[in-house]
C-alpha atoms as a PDB file:
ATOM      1  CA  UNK A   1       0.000   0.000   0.000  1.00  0.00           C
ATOM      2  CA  UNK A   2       1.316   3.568  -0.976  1.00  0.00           C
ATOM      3  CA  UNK A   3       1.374   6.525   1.230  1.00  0.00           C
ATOM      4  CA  UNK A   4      -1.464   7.766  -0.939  1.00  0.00           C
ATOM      5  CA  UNK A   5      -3.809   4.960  -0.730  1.00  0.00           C
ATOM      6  CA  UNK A   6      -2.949   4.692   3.508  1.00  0.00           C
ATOM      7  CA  UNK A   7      -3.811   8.697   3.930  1.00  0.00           C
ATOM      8  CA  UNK A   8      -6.981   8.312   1.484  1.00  0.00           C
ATOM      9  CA  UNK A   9      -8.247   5.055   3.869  1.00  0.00           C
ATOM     10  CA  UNK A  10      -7.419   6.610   6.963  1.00  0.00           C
ATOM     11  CA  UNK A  11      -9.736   9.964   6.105  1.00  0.00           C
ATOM     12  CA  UNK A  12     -12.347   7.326   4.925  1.00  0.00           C
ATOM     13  CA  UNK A  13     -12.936   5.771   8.570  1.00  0.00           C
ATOM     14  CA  UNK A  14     -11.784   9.180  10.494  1.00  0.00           C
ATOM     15  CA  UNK A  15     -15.649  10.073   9.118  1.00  0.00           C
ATOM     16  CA  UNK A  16     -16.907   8.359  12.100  1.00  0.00           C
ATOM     17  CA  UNK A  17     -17.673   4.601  13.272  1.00  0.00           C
ATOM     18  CA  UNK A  18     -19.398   2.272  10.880  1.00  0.00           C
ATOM     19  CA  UNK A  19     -22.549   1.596  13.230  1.00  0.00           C
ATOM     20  CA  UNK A  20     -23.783   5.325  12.784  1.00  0.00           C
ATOM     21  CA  UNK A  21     -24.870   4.010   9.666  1.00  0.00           C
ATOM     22  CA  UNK A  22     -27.545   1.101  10.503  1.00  0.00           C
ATOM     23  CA  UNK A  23     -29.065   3.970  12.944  1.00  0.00           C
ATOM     24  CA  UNK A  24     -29.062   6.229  10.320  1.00  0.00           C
ATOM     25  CA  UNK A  25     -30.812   4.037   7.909  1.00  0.00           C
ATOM     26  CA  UNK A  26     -33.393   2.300  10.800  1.00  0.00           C
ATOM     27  CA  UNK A  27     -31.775  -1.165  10.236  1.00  0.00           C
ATOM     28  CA  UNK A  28     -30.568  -0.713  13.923  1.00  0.00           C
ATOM     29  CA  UNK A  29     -34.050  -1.565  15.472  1.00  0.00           C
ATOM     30  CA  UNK A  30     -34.402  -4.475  12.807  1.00  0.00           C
ATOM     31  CA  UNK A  31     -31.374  -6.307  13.854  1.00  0.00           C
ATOM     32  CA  UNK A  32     -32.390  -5.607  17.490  1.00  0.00           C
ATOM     33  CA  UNK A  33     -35.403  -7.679  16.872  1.00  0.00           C
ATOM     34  CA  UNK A  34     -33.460 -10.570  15.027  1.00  0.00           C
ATOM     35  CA  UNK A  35     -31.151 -11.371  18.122  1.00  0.00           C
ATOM     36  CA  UNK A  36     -33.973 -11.299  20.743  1.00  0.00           C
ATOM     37  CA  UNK A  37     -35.481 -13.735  18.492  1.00  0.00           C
ATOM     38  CA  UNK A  38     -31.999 -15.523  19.039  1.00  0.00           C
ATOM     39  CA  UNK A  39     -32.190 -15.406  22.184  1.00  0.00           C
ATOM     40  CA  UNK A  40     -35.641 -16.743  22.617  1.00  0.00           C
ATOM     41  CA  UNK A  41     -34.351 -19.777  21.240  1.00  0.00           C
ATOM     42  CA  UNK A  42     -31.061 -19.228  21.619  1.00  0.00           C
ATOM     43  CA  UNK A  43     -28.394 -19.953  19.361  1.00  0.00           C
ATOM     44  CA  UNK A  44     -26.224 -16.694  19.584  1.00  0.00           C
ATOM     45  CA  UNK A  45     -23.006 -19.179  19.588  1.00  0.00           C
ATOM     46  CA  UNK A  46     -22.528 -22.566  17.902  1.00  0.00           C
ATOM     47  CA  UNK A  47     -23.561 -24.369  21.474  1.00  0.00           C
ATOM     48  CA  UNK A  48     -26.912 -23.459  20.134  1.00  0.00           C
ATOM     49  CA  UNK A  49     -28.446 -24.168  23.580  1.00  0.00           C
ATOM     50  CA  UNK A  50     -32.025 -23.300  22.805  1.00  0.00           C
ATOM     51  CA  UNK A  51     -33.006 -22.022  25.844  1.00  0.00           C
ATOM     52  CA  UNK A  52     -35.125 -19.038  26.250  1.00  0.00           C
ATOM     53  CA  UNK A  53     -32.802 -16.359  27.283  1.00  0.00           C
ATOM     54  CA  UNK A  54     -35.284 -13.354  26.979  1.00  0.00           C
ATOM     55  CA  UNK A  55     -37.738 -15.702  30.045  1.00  0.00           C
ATOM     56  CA  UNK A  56     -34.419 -15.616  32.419  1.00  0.00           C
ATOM     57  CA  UNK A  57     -33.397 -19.245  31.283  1.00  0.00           C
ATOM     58  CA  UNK A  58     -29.599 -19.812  31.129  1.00  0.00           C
ATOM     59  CA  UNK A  59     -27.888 -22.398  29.030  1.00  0.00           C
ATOM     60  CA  UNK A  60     -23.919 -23.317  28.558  1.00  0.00           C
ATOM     61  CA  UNK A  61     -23.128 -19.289  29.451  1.00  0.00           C
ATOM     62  CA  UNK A  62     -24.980 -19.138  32.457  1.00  0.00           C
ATOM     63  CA  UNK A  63     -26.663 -15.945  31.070  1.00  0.00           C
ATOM     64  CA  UNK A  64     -30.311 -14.582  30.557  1.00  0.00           C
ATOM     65  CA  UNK A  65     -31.419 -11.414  29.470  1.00  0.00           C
ATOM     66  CA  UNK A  66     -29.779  -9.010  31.485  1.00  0.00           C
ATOM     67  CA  UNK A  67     -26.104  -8.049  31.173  1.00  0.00           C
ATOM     68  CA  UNK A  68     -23.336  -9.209  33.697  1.00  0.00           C
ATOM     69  CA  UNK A  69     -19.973  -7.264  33.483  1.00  0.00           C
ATOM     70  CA  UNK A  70     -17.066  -7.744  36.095  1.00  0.00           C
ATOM     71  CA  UNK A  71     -15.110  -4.437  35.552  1.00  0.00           C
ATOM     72  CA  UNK A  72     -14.765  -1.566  33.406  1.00  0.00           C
ATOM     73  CA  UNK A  73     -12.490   1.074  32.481  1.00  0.00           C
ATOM     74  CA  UNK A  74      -9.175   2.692  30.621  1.00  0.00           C
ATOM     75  CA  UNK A  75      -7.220  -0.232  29.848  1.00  0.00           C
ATOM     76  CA  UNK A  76      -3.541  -0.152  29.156  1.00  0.00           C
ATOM     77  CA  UNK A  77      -2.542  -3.750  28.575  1.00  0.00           C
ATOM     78  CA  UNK A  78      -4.205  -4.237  25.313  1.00  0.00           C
ATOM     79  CA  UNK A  79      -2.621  -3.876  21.668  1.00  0.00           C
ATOM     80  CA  UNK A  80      -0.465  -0.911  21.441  1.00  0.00           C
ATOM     81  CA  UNK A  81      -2.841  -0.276  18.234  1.00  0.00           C
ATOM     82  CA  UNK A  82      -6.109  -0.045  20.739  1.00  0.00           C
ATOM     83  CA  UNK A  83      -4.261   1.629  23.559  1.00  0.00           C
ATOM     84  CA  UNK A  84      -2.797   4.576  21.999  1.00  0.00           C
ATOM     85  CA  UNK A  85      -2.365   7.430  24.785  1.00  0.00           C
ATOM     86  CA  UNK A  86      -5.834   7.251  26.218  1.00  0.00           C
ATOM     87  CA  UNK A  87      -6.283   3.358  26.555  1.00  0.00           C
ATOM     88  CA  UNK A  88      -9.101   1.050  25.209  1.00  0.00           C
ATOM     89  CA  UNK A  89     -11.763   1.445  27.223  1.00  0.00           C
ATOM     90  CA  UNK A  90     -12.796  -2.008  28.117  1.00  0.00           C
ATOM     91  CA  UNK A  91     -15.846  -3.749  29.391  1.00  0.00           C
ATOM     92  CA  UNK A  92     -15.123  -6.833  30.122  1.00  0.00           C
ATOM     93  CA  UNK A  93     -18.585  -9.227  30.605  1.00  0.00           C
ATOM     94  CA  UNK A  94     -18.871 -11.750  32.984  1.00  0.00           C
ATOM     95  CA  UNK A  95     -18.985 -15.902  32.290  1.00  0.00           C
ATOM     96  CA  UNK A  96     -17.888 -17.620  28.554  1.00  0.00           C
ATOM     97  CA  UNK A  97     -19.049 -19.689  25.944  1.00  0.00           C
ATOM     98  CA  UNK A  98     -15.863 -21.979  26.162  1.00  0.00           C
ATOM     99  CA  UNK A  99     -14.713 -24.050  29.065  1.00  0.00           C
ATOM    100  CA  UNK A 100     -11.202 -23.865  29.018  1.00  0.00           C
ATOM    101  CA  UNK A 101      -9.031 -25.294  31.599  1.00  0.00           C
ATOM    102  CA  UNK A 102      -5.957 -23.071  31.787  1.00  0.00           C
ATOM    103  CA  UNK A 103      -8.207 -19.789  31.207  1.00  0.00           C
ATOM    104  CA  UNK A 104      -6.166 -16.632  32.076  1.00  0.00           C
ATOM    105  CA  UNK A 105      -8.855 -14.921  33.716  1.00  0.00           C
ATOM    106  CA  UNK A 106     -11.110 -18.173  35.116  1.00  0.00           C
ATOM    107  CA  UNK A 107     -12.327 -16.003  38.009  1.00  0.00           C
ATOM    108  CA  UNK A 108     -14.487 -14.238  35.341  1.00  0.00           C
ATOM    109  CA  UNK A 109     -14.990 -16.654  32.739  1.00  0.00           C
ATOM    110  CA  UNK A 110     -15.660 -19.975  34.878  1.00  0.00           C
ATOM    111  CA  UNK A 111     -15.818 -18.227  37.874  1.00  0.00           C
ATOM    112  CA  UNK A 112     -18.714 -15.896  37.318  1.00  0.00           C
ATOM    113  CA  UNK A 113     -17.202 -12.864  38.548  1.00  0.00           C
ATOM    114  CA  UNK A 114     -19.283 -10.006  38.460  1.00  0.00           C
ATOM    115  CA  UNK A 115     -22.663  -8.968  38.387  1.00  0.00           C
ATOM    116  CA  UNK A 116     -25.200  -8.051  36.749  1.00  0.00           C
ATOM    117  CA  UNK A 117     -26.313  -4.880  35.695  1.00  0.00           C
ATOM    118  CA  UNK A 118     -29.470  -2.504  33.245  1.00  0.00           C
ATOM    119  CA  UNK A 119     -28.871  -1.972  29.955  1.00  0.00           C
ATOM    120  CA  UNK A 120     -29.536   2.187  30.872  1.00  0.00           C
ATOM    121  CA  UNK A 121     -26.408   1.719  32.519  1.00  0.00           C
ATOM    122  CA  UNK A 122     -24.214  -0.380  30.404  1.00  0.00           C
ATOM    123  CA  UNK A 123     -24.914   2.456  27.822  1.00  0.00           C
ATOM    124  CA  UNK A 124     -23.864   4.982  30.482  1.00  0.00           C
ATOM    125  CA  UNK A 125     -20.645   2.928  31.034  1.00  0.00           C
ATOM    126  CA  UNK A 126     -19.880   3.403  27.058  1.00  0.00           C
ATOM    127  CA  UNK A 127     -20.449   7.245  27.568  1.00  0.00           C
ATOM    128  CA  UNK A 128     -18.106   7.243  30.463  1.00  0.00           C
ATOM    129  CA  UNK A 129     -15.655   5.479  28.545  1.00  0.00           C
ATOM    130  CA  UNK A 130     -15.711   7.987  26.207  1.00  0.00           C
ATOM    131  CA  UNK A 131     -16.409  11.477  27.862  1.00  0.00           C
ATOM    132  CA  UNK A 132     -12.702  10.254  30.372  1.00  0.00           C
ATOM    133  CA  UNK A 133     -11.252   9.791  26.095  1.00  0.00           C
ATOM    134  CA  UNK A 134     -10.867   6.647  25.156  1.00  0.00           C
ATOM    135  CA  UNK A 135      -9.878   5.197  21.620  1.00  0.00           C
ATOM    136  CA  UNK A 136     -12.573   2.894  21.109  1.00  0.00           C
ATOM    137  CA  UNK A 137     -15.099   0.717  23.658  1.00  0.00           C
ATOM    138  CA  UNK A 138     -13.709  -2.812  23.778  1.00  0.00           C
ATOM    139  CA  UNK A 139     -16.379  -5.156  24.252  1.00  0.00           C
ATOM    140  CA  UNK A 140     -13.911  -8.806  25.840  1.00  0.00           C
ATOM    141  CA  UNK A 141     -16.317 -11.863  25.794  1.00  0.00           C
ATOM    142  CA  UNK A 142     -19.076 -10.302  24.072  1.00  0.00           C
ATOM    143  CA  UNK A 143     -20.365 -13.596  21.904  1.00  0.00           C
ATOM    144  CA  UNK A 144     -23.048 -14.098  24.846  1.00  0.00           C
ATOM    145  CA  UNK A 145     -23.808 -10.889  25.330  1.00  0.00           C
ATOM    146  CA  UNK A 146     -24.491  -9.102  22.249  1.00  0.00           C
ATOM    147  CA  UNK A 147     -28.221  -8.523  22.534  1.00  0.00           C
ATOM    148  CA  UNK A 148     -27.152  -7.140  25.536  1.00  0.00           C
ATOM    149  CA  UNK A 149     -24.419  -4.643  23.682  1.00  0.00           C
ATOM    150  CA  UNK A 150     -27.150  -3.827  21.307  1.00  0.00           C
ATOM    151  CA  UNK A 151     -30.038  -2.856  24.008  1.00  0.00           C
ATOM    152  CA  UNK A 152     -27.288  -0.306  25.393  1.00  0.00           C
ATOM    153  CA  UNK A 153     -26.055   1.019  22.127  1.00  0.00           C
ATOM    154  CA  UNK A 154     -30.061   1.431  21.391  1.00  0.00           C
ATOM    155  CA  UNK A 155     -29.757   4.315  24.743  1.00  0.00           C
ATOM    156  CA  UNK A 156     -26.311   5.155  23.823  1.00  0.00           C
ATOM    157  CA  UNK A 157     -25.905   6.358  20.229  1.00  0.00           C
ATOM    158  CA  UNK A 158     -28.731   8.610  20.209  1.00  0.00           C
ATOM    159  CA  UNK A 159     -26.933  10.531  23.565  1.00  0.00           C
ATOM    160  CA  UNK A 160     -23.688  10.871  21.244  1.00  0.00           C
ATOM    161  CA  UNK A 161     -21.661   7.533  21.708  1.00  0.00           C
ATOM    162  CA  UNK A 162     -19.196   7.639  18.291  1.00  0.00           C
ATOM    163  CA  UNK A 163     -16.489   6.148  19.621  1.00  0.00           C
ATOM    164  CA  UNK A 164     -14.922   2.595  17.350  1.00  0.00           C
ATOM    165  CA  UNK A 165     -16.368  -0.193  18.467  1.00  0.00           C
ATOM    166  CA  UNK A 166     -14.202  -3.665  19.023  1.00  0.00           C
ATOM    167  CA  UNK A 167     -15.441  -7.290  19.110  1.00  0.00           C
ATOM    168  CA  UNK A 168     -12.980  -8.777  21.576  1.00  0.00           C
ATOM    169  CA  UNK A 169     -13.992 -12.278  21.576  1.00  0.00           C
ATOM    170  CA  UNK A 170     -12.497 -16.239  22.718  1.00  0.00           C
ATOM    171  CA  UNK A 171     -12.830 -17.210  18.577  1.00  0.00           C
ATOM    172  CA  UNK A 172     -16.410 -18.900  19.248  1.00  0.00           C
ATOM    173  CA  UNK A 173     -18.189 -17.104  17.338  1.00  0.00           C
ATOM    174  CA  UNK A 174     -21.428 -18.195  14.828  1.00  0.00           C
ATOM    175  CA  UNK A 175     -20.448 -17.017  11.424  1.00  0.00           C
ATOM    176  CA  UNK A 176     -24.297 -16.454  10.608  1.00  0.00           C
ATOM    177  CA  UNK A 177     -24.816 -14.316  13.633  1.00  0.00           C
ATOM    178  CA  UNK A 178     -21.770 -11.946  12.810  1.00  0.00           C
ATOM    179  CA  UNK A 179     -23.285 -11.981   9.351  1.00  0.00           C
ATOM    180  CA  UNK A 180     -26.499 -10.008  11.220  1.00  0.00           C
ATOM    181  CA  UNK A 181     -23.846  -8.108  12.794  1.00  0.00           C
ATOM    182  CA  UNK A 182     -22.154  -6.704   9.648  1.00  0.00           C
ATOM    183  CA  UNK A 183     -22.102  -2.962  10.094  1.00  0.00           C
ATOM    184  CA  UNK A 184     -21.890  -2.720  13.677  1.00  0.00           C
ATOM    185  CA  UNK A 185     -18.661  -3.383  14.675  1.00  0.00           C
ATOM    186  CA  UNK A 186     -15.374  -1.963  13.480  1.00  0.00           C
ATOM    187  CA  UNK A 187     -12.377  -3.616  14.589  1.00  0.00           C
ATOM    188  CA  UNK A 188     -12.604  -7.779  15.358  1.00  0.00           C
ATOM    189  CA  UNK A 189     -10.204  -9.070  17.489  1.00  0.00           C
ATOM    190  CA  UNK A 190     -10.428 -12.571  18.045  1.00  0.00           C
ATOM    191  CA  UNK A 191      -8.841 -15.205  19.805  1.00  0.00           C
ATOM    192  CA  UNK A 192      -7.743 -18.259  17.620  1.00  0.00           C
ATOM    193  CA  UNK A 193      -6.614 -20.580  20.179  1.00  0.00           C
ATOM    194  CA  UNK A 194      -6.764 -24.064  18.280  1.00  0.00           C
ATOM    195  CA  UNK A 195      -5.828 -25.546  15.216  1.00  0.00           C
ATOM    196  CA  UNK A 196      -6.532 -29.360  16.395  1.00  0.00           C
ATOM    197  CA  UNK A 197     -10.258 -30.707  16.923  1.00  0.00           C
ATOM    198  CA  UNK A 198      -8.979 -32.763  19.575  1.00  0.00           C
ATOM    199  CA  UNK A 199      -6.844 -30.480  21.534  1.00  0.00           C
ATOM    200  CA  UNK A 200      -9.922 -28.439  21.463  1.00  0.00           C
ATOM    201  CA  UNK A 201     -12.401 -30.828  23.004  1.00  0.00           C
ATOM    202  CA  UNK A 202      -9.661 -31.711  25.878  1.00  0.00           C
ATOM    203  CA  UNK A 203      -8.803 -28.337  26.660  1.00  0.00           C
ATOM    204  CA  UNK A 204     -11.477 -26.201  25.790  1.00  0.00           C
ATOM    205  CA  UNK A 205     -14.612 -28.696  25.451  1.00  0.00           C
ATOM    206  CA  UNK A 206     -15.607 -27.316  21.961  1.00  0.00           C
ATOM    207  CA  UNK A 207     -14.808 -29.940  19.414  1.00  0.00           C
ATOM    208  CA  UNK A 208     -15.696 -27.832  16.238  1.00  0.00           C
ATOM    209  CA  UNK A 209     -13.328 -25.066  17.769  1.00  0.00           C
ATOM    210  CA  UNK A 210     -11.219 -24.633  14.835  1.00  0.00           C
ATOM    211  CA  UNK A 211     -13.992 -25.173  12.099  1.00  0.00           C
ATOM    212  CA  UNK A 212     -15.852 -22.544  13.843  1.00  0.00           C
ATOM    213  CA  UNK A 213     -13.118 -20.405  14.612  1.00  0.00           C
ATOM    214  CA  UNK A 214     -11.961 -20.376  10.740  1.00  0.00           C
ATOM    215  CA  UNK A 215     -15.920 -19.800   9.662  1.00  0.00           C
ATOM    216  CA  UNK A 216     -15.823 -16.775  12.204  1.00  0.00           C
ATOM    217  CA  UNK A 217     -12.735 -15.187  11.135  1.00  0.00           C
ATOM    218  CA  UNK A 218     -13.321 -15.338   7.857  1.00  0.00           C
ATOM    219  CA  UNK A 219     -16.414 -13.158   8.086  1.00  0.00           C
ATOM    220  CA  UNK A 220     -14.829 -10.612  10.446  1.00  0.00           C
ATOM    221  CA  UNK A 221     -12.314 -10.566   7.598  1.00  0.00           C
ATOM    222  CA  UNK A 222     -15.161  -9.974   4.970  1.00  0.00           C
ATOM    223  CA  UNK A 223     -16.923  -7.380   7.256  1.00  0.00           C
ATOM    224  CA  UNK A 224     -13.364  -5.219   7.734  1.00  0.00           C
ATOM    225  CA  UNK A 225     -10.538  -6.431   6.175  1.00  0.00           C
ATOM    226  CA  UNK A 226      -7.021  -5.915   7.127  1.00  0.00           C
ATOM    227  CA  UNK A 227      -6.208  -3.696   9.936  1.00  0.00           C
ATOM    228  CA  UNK A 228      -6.186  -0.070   9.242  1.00  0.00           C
ATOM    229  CA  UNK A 229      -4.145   2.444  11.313  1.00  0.00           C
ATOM    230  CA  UNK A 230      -4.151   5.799  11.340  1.00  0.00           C
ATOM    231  CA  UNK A 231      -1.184   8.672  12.112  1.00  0.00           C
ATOM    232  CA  UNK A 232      -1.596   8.584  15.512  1.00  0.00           C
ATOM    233  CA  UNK A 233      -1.038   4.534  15.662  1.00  0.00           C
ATOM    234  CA  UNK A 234      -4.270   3.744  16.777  1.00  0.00           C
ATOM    235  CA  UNK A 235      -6.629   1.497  14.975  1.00  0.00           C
ATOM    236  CA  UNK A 236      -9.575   2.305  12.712  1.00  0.00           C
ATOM    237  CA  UNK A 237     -11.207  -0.736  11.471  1.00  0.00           C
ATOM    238  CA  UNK A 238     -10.172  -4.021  10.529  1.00  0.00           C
ATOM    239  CA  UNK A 239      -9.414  -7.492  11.636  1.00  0.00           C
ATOM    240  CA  UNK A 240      -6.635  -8.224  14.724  1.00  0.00           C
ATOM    241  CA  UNK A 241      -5.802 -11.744  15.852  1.00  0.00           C
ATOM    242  CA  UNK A 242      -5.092 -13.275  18.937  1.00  0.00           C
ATOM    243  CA  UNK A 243      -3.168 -16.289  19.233  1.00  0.00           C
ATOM    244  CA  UNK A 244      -1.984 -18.074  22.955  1.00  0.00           C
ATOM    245  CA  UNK A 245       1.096 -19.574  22.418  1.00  0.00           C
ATOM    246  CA  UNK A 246       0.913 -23.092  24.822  1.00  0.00           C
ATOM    247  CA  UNK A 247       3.565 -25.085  26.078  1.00  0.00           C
ATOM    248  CA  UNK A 248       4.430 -28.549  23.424  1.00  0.00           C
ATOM    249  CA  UNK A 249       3.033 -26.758  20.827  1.00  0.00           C
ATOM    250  CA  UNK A 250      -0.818 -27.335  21.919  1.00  0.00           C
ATOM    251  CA  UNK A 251      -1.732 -24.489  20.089  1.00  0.00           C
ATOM    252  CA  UNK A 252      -0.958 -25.986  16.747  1.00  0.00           C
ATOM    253  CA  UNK A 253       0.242 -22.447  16.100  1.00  0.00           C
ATOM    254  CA  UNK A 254       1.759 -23.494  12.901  1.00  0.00           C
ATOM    255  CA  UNK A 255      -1.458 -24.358  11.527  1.00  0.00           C
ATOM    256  CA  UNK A 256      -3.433 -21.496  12.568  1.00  0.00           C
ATOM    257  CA  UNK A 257      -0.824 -18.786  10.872  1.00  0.00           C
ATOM    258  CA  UNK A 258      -1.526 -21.306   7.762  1.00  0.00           C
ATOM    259  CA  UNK A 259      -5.030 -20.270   7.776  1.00  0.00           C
ATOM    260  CA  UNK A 260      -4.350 -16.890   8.360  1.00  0.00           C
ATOM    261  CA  UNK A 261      -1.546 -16.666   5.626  1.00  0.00           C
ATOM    262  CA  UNK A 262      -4.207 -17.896   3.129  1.00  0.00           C
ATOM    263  CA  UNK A 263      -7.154 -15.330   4.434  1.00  0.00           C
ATOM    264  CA  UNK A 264      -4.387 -11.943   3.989  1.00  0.00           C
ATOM    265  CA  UNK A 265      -0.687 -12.427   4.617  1.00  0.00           C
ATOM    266  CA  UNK A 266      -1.641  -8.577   6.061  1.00  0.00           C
ATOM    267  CA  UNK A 267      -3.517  -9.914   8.832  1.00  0.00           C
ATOM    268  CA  UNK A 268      -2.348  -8.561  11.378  1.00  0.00           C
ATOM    269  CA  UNK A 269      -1.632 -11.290  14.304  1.00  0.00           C
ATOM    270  CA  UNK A 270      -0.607 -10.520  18.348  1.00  0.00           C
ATOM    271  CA  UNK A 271       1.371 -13.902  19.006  1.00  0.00           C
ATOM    272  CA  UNK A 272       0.863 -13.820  22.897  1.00  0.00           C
ATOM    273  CA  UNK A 273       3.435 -15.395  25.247  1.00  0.00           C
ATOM    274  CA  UNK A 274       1.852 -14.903  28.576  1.00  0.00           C
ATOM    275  CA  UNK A 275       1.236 -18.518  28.990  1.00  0.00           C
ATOM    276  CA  UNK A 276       1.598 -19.149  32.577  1.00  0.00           C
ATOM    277  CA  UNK A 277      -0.633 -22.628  34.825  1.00  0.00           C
ATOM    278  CA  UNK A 278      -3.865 -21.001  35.810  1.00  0.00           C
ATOM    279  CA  UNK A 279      -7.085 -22.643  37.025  1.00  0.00           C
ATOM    280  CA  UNK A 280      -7.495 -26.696  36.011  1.00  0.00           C
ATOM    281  CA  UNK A 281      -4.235 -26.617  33.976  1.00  0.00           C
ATOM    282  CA  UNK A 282      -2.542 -29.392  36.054  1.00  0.00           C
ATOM    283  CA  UNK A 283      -5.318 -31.816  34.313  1.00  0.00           C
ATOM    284  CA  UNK A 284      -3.439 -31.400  31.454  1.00  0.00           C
ATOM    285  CA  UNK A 285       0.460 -32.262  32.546  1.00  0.00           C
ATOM    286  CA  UNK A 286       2.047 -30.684  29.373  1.00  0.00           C
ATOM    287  CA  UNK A 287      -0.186 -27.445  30.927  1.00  0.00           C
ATOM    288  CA  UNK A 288       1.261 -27.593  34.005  1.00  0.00           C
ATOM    289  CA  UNK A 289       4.290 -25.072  33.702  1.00  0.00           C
ATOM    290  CA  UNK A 290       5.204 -21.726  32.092  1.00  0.00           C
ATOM    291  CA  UNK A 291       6.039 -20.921  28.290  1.00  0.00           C
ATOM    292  CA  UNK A 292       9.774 -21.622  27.726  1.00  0.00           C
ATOM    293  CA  UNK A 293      11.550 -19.066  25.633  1.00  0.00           C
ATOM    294  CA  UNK A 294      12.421 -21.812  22.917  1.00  0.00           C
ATOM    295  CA  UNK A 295       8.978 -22.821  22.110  1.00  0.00           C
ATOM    296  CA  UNK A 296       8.016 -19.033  21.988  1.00  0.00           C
ATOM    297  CA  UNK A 297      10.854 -17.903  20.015  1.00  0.00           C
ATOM    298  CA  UNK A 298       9.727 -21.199  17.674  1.00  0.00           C
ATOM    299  CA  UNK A 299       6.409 -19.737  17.257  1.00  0.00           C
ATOM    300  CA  UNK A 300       7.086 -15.959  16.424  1.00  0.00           C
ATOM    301  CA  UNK A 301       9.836 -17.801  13.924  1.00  0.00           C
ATOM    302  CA  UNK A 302       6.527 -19.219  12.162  1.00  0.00           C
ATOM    303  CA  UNK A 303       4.181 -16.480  12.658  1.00  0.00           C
ATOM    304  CA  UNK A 304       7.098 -14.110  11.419  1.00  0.00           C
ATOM    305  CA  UNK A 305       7.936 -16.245   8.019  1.00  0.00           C
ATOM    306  CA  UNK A 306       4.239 -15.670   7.010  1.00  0.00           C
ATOM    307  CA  UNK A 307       2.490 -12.916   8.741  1.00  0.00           C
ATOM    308  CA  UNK A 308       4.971 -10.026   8.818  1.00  0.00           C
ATOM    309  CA  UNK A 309       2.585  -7.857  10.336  1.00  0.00           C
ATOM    310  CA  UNK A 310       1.362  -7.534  14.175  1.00  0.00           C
ATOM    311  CA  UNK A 311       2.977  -7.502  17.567  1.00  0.00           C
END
């Protein structure tokens, strides 16, 4: 890409965040409709539980109607793209869709840390977020929850919320529901965690992890595209991929920077090496100690032959 072409794009999403546009047009209140409909029967994520969310039934995410967040705020230990000098300003909600065993933060995800909250004030959280002058709201674990994002952005948009919105999500994702969502979000940042079935069902108990996971990104990657960054290093729009690096190669990182090679060698990847034994990881014994330097210095070798681009 020129210099040309990157100051043209970056004027192109400086003209405010994509969702303006379904409220604009009234497709806002349609989609609205189509999720609680999910979520009457709900299959927001491939568990496809069926349970009747909106009636205060819970299924595999231990969620009903209303939202559940554990903490909120300015966050500075993000992507140096989302961070910037003001931080992302993160909400992070409260239980998963995955079960996984060595989960970083299990006192949230498995845990249920947190509680729950009004979608009047969810919205005001978003205005907070932006009024202290944040880069963007970062939604983290929002696949569950995103009837719940869209009730708040219903109360929040009209009171001036215009602020980049990121999908911050475990990978899990239903490729038909983020095909509802195109338009709403406009930076993805996924976790890929798994390139093995297997691996995924042991550690994760979500056998169709990385068929899911590869159905998922690839429709983020439709939606937005490569990352785009503007002068001031912080990100417009675009797809941004997380991948845990595990001890013995559990990952299978060399087949998930495959897929991503083939979907844009400009995908932009964050090859994380904060591996460290948290929660049930000693049921796994090849889990049950830190990330060597060797096996992470093996993986950013891979990640770096292929993806040049990312942290």
């Amino acid at each position: 890409m020129t210099e040309g072409q990157s100051t043209k794009t970056d004027r192109e999403f400086l003209s405010g965040p994509s969702y303006l546009s379904l409220f604009e047009s009234g497709r806002f209140k349609g989609l609205l409709g189509r999720l609680e409909e999910l979520m009457a029967d709900c299959s927001l994520c491939p568990r496809n539980c069926g349970v009747n969310r909106i009636k205060g039934e819970t299924g595999y995410c231990r969620t009903a109607a209303a939202p559940v967040i554990s903490s909120h705020g300015p966050h500075f230990g993000e992507e140096r793209v989302l961070v910037g000098r003001r931080g992302s300003g993160t909400i992070f909600f409260t239980h998963c869709n995955l079960r996984c065993i060595f989960c970083q933060n299990y006192d949230i995800s498995q845990l249920g840390r947190g509680r729950e909250t009004g979608f009047s004030e969810l919205a005001e959280i978003m205005l907070s977020l932006q009024e202290t002058g944040c880069h963007n709201i970062n939604f983290v674990s929002p696949t569950h929850q995103v009837y719940q994002v869209l009730r708040a952005l219903e109360l929040a948009v009209p009171r001036g919320l215009r602020l980049p919105l990121v999908y911050n999500s475990g990978g899990y994702d239903s490729a038909p529901v983020l095909r509802l969502l195109d338009g709403l979000f406009d930076i993805y940042m996924p976790d890929f965690k798994y390139s093995d079935p297997a691996t995924a069902a042991r550690l994760s108990d979500a056998p169709d992890y990385p068929e899911r996971a590869r159905e998922a990104v690839s429709e983020m990657f439709r939606q937005v595209g490569d990352l785009v960054i503007g002068p001031d290093g912080v990100a417009r729009r675009g797809l941004l991929v997380r991948h845990l690096v595990l001890p013995e190669d559990l990952a299978g990182t060399e087949g998930v920077v495959e897929f991503l090679e083939k979907l844009s060698p400009n995908t932009y990847l964050n090859l994380m090496d904060q591996y460290r034994p948290e929660f049930r990881a000693g049921e796994e014994p090849r889990l049950d100690r830190p990330l060597t330097a060797g096996e992470f210095s093996r993986a950013r070798a891979i990640a770096r032959s292929r993806l040049p681009r990312g942290e």
